[in-house]
Protein backbone atom coordinates (compact mmCIF):
# COMPACT_ATOMS: atom_id res chain seq x y z
CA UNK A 1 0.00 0.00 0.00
CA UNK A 2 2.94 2.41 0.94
CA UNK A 3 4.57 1.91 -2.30
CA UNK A 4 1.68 2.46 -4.60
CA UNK A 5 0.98 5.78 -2.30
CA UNK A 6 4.79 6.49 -2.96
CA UNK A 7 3.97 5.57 -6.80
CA UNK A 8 0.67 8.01 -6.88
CA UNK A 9 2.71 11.23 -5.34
CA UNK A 10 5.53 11.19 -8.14
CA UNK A 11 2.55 10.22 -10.70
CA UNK A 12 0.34 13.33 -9.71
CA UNK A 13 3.82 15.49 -9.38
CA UNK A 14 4.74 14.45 -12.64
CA UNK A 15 1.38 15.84 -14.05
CA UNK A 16 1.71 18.84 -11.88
CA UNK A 17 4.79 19.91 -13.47
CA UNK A 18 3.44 18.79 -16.83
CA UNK A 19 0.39 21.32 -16.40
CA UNK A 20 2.74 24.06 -15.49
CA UNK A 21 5.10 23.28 -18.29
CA UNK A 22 4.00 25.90 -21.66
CA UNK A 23 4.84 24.60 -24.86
CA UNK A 24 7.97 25.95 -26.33
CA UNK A 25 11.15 25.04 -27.93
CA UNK A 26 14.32 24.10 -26.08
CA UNK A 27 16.73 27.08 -26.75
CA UNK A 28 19.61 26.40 -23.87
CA UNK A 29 21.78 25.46 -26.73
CA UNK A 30 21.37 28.92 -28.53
CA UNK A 31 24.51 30.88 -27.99
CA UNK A 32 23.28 34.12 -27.58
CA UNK A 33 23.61 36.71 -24.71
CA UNK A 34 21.63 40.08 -24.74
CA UNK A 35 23.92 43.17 -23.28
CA UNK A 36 21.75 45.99 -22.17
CA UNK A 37 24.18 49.05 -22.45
CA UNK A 38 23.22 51.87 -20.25
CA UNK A 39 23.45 55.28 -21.99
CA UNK A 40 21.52 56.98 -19.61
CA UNK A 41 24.22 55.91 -16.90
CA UNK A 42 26.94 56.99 -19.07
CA UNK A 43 25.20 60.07 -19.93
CA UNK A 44 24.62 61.37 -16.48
CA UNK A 45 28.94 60.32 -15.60
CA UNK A 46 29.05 63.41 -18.24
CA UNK A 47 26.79 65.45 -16.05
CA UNK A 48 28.95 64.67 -12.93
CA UNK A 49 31.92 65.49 -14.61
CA UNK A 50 30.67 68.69 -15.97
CA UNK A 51 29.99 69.85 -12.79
CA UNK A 52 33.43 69.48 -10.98
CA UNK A 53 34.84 71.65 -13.99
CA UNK A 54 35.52 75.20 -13.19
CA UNK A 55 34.75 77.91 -16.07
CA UNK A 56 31.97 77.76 -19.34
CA UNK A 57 34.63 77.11 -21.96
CA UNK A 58 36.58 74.87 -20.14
CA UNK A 59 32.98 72.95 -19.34
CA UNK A 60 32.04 73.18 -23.03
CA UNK A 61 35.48 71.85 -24.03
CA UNK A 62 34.75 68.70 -21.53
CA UNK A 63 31.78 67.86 -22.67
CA UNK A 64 32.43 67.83 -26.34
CA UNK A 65 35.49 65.61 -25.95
CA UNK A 66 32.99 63.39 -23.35
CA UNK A 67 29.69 63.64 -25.47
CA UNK A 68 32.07 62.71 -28.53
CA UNK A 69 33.63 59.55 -26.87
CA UNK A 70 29.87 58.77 -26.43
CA UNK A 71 28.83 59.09 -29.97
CA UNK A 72 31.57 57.22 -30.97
CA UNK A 73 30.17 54.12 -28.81
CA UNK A 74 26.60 54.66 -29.78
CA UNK A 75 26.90 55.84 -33.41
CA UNK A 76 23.14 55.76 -34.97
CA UNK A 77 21.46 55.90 -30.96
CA UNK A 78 23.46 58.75 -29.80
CA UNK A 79 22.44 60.50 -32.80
CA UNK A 80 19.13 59.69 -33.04
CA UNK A 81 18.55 60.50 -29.64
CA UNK A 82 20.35 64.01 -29.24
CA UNK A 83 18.23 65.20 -32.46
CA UNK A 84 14.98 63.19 -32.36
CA UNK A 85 14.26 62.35 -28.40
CA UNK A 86 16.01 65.26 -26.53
CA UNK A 87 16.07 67.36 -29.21
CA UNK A 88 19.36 69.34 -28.63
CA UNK A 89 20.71 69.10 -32.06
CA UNK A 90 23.80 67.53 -33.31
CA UNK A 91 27.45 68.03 -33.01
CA UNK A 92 27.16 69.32 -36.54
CA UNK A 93 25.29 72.33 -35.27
CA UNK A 94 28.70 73.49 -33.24
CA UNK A 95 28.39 75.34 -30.04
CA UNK A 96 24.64 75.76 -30.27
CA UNK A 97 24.13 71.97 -29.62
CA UNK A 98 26.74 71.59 -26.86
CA UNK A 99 25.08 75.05 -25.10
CA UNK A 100 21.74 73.15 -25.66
CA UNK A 101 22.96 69.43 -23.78
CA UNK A 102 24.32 71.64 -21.09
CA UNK A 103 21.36 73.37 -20.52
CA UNK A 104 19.86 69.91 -20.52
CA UNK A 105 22.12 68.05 -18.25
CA UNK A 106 21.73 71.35 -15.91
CA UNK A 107 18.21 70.75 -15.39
CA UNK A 108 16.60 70.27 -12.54
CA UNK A 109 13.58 68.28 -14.17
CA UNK A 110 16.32 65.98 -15.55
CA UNK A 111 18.68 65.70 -13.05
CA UNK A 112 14.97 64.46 -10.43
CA UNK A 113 14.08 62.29 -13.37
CA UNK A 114 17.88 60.53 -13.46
CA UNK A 115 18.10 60.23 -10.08
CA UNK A 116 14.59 58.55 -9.78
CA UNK A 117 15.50 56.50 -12.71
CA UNK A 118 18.83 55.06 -11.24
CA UNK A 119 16.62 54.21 -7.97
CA UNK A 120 14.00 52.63 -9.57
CA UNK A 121 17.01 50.95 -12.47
CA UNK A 122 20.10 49.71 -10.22
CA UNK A 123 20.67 47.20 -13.06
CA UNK A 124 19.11 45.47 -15.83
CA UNK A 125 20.35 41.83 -14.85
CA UNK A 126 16.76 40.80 -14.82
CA UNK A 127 15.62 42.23 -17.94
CA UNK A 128 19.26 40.81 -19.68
CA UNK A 129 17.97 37.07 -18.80
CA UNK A 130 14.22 37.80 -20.06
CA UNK A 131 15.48 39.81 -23.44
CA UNK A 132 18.26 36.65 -23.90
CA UNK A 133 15.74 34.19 -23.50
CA UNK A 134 13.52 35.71 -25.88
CA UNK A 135 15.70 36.41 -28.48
CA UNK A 136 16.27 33.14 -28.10
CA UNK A 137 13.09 32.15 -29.10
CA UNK A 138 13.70 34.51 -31.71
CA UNK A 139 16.74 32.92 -33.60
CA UNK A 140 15.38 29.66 -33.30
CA UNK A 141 12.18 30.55 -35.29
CA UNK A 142 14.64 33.29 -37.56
CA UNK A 143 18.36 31.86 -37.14
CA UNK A 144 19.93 33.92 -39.48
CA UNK A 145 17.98 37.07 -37.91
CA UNK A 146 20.34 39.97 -36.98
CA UNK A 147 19.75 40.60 -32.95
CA UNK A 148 19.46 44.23 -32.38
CA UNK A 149 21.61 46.18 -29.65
CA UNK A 150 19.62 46.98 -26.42
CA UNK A 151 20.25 50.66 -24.73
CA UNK A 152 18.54 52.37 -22.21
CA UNK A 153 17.83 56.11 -22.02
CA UNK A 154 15.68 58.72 -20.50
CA UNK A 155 13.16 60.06 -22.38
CA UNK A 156 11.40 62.83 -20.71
CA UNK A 157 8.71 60.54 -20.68
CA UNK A 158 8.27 60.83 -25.04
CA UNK A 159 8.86 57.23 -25.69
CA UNK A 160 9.49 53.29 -24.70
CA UNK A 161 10.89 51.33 -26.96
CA UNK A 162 12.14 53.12 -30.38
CA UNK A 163 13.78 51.26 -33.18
CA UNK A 164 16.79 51.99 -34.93
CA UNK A 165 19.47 51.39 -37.36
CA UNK A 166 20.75 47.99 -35.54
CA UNK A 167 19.03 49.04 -32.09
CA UNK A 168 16.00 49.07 -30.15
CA UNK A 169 16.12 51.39 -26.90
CA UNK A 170 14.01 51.61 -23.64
CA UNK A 171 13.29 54.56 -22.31
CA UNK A 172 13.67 53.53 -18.59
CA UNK A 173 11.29 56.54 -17.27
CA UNK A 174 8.09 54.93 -19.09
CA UNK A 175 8.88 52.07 -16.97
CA UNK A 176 9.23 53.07 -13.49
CA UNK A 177 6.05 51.47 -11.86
CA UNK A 178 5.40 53.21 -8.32
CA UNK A 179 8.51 54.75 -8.53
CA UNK A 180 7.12 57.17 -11.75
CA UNK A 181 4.06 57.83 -8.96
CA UNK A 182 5.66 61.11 -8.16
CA UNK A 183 5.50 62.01 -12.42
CA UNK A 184 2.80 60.26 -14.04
CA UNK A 185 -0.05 61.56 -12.79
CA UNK A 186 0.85 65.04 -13.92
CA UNK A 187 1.08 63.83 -17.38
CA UNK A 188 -2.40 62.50 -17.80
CA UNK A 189 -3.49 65.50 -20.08
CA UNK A 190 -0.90 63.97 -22.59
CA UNK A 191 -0.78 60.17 -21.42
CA UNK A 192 -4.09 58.74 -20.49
CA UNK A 193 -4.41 56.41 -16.83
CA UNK A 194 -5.48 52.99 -19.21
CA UNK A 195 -1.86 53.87 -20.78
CA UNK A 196 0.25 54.89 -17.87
CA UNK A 197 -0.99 51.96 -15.84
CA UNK A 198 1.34 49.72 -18.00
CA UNK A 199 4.35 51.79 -17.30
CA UNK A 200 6.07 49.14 -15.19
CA UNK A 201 9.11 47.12 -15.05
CA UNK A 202 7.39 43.75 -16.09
CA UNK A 203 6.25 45.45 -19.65
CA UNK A 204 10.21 46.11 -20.68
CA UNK A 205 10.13 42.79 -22.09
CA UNK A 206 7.08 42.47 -24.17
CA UNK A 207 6.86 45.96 -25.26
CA UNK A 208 10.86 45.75 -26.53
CA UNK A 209 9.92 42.59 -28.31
CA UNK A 210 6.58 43.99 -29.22
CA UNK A 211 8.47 46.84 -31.16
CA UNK A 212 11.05 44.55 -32.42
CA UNK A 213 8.08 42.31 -34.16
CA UNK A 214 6.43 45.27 -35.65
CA UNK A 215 9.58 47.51 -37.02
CA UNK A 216 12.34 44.71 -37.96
CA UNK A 217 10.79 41.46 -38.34
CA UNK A 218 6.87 41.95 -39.92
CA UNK A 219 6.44 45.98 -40.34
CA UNK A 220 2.78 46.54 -41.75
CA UNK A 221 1.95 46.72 -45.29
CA UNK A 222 0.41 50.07 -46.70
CA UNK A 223 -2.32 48.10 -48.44
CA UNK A 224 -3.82 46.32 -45.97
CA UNK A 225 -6.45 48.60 -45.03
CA UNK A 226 -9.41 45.96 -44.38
CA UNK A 227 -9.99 45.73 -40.57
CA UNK A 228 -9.66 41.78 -41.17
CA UNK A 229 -6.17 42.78 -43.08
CA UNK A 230 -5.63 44.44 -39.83
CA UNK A 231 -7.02 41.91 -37.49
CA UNK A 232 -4.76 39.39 -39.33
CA UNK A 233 -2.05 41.95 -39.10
CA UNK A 234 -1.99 42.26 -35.67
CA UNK A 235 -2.72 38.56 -34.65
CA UNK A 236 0.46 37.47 -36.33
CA UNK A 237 2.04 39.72 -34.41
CA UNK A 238 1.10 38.20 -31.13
CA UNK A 239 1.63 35.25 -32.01
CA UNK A 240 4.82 35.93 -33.01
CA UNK A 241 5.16 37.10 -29.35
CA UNK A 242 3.56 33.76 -27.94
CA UNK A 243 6.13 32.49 -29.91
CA UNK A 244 9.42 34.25 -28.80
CA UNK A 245 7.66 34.81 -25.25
CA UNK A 246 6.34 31.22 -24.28
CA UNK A 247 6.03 32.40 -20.23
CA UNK A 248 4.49 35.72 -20.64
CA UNK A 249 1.33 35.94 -19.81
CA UNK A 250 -1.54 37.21 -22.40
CA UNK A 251 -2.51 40.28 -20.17
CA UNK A 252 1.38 41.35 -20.86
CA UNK A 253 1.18 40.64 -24.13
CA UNK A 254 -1.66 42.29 -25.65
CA UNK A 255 -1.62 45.12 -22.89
CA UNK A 256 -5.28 43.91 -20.74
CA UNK A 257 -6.18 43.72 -17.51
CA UNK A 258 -7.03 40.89 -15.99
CA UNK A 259 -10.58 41.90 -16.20
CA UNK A 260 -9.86 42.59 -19.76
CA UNK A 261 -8.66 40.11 -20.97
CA UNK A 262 -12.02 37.58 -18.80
CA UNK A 263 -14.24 39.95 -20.70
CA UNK A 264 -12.90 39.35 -24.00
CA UNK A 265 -13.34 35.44 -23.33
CA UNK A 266 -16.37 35.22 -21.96
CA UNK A 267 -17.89 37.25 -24.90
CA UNK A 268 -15.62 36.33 -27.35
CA UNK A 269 -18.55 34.69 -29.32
CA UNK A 270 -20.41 38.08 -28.82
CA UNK A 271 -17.45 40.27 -30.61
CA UNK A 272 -17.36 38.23 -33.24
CA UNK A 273 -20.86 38.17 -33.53
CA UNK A 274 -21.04 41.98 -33.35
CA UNK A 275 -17.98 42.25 -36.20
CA UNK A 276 -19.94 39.67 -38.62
CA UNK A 277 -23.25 41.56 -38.59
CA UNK A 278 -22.28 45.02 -38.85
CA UNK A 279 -20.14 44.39 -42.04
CA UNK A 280 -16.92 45.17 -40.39
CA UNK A 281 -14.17 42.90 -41.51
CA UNK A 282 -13.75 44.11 -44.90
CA UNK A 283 -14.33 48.04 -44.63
CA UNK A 284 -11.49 50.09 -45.10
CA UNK A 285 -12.82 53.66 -43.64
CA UNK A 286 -10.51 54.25 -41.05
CA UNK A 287 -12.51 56.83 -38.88
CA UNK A 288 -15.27 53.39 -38.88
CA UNK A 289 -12.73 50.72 -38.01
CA UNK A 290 -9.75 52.36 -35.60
CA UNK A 291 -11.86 52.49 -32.61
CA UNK A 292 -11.92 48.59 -33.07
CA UNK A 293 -7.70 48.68 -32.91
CA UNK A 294 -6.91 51.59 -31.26
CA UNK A 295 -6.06 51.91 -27.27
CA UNK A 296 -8.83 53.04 -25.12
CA UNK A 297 -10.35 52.33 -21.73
CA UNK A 298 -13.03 50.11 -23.94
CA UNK A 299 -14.32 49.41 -27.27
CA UNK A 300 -17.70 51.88 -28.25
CA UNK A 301 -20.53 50.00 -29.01
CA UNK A 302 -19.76 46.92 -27.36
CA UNK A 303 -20.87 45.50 -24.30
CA UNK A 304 -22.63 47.23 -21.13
CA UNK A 305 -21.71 50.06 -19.32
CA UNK A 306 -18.25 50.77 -20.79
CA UNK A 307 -17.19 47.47 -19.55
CA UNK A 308 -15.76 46.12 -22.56
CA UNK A 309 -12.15 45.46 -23.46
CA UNK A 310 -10.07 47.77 -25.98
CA UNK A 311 -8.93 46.96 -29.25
CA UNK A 312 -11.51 44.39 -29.44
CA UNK A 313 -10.35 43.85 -33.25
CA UNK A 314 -7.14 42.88 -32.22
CA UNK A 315 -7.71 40.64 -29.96
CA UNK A 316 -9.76 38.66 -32.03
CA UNK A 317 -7.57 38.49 -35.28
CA UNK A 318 -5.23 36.91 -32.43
CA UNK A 319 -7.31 34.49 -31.56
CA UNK A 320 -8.37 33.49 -35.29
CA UNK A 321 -4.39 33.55 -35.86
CA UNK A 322 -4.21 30.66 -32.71
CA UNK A 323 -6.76 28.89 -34.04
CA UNK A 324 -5.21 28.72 -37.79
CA UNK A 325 -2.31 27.61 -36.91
CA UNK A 326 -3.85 25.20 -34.50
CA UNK A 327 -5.66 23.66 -37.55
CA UNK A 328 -2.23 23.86 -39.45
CA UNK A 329 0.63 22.64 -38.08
CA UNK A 330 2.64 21.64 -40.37
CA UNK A 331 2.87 25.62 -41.48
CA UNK A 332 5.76 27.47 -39.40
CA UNK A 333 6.40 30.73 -37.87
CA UNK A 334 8.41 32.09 -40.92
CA UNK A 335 5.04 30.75 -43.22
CA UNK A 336 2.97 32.34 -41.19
CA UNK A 337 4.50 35.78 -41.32
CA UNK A 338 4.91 35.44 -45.55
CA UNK A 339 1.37 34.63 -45.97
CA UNK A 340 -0.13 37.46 -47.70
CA UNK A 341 -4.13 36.74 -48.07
CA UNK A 342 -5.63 37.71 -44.43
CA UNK A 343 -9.55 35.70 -46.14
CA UNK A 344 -7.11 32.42 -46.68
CA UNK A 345 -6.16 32.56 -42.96
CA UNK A 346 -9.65 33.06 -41.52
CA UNK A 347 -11.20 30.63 -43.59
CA UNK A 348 -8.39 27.63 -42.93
CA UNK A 349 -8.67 28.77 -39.47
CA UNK A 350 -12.76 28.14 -39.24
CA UNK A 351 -12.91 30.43 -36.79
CA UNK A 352 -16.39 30.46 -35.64
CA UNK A 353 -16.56 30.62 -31.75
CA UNK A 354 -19.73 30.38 -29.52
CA UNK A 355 -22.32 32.56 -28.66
């Protein structure tokens, strides 16, 4: 009797871990190792250094020959971030962009923001081992895909993740969870709460790979204007992300709540109900179809007192994407991405969930 006890507790452990176990391929053997450099670390050594320097020239002369040394290391991203993101010009411009950085560096906005920053951002060791195993994922589905260099920066709260020539940044200050409590709420003219909320740490990881799907690996095409072109669209991407994120969960994914994302499966019949009998999947007016894609607290016309889930749209072209490739598996990632005719996909998905 004790042994088939004995027998039953590894048998129902063994299940256990099987359950807890998501599918996904084994990528230990991938030699790859993500980096995350941090600019905004190096960057603010500059503005300790200017300040130990004693007149203007001499401090102008510094922080060329620094702010140089930097652009050497971060080519396209130093660039690209000194004209585009902080907007101080570039060392082409002469005195009037090193005037302009100082000013910057001076500031007491910026200097608050750096400080809260390296608080809330002591190092990126767990980020390094989330964006490794996901790139991964990544060259096992693409292995002769080029990985993209990872820097951090401060943004002035303008932007998370932007892609680059051969890099994809984060802007550490649109990730500080409740350590951005002190900033974010007086930005909600310009960022909305159902947007802020997912300014946390845990987002770093899908939003960079998020970005990465959309820009370097499967950028949209300018003709499909359809909403199911769109819902298809969209679907592959997160899929794409189920595929290089196997752990995350679907509320990091697509960006839902918890409540969100129960909503949108307990009335997933209903949406696609609603969709079907309104004629939406193949109009093209955008001003009729982007409040079915677009972020929002909830999707107009749907559901009961504004209780619905955003970007309905998308969420169902994922689903219909799942299901397609659940009816297909001999067709890969890479297959899945080249397929051009969004109809083909719904119809070899047969899509058709309950009321």
């Amino acid at each position: 009797m004790r042994n088939i006890q004995i027998y039953l507790f590894f048998f129902i452990c063994l299940v256990a871990a099987s359950c807890n176990n998501k599918k996904g391929p084994d990528v230990s053997q991938i030699n790859l190792k993500v980096s995350i450099e941090r600019f905004d670390k190096e960057l603010n050594a500059i503005n300790g250094l200017r300040t130990e320097v004693g007149s203007r020239r001499s401090e102008l002369s510094d922080l060329q020959v620094k702010a140089d040394q930097l652009r050497k290391k971060y080519t396209w991203f130093y660039d690209d971030y000194m004209g585009q993101m902080l907007s101080v010009g570039l060392p082409v411009n002469g005195p009037a962009y090193l005037n302009t950085l100082a000013s910057v560096l001076q500031n007491r906005d910026y200097i608050e923001l750096n400080s809260t920053v390296e608080k809330a951002f002591p190092d990126m060791s767990t980020h390094e081992a989330e964006l490794t195993d996901a790139f991964k994922h990544v060259r096992y589905y693409y292995p002769k895909q080029k990985i993209p260099r990872v820097i951090t920066f401060i943004s002035g709260f303008a932007v998370q993740t932007p892609i680059g020539n051969d890099y994809v940044g984060i802007g550490l200050d649109m990730f500080l969870g409740s350590h951005g409590d002190r900033f974010y709420p007086a930005l909600r003219e310009s960022i909305p709460h159902y947007i802020a909320r997912r300014f946390t740490p845990e987002n770093i990881t899908p939003r960079v790979i998020e970005a990465f799907v959309r820009e370097d690996l499967y950028q949209e095409k300018d003709q499909d204007r359809s909403l199911l072109a769109k819902m298809i669209y969209n679907g592959k991407v997160l899929f794409a992300m189920d595929s290089f994120m196997p752990d995350v969960g679907d509320t990091l994914k697509i960006g839902y709540t918890s409540r969100q994302l129960r909503w949108c499966e307990e009335n997933e019949g209903g949406i696609w109900a609603y969709l079907i009998e309104n004629e939406l999947l193949f109009n093209s007016d955008y001003t009729t179809i982007q409040k079915y894609l677009a972020e929002a607290p909830f999707t107009p016309g749907i559901g009961e007192n504004s209780e619905s889930a955003p970007k309905l749209a998308v969420w169902a072209g994922w689903q219909i994407v799942r299901k397609y490739m659940e009816k297909n598996p001999e067709v890969t990632l890479q297959q899945l991405m080249l397929e051009k005719d969004p109809q083909k996909i719904l119809s070899e998905s047969k899509y058709k969930p309950k009321l």
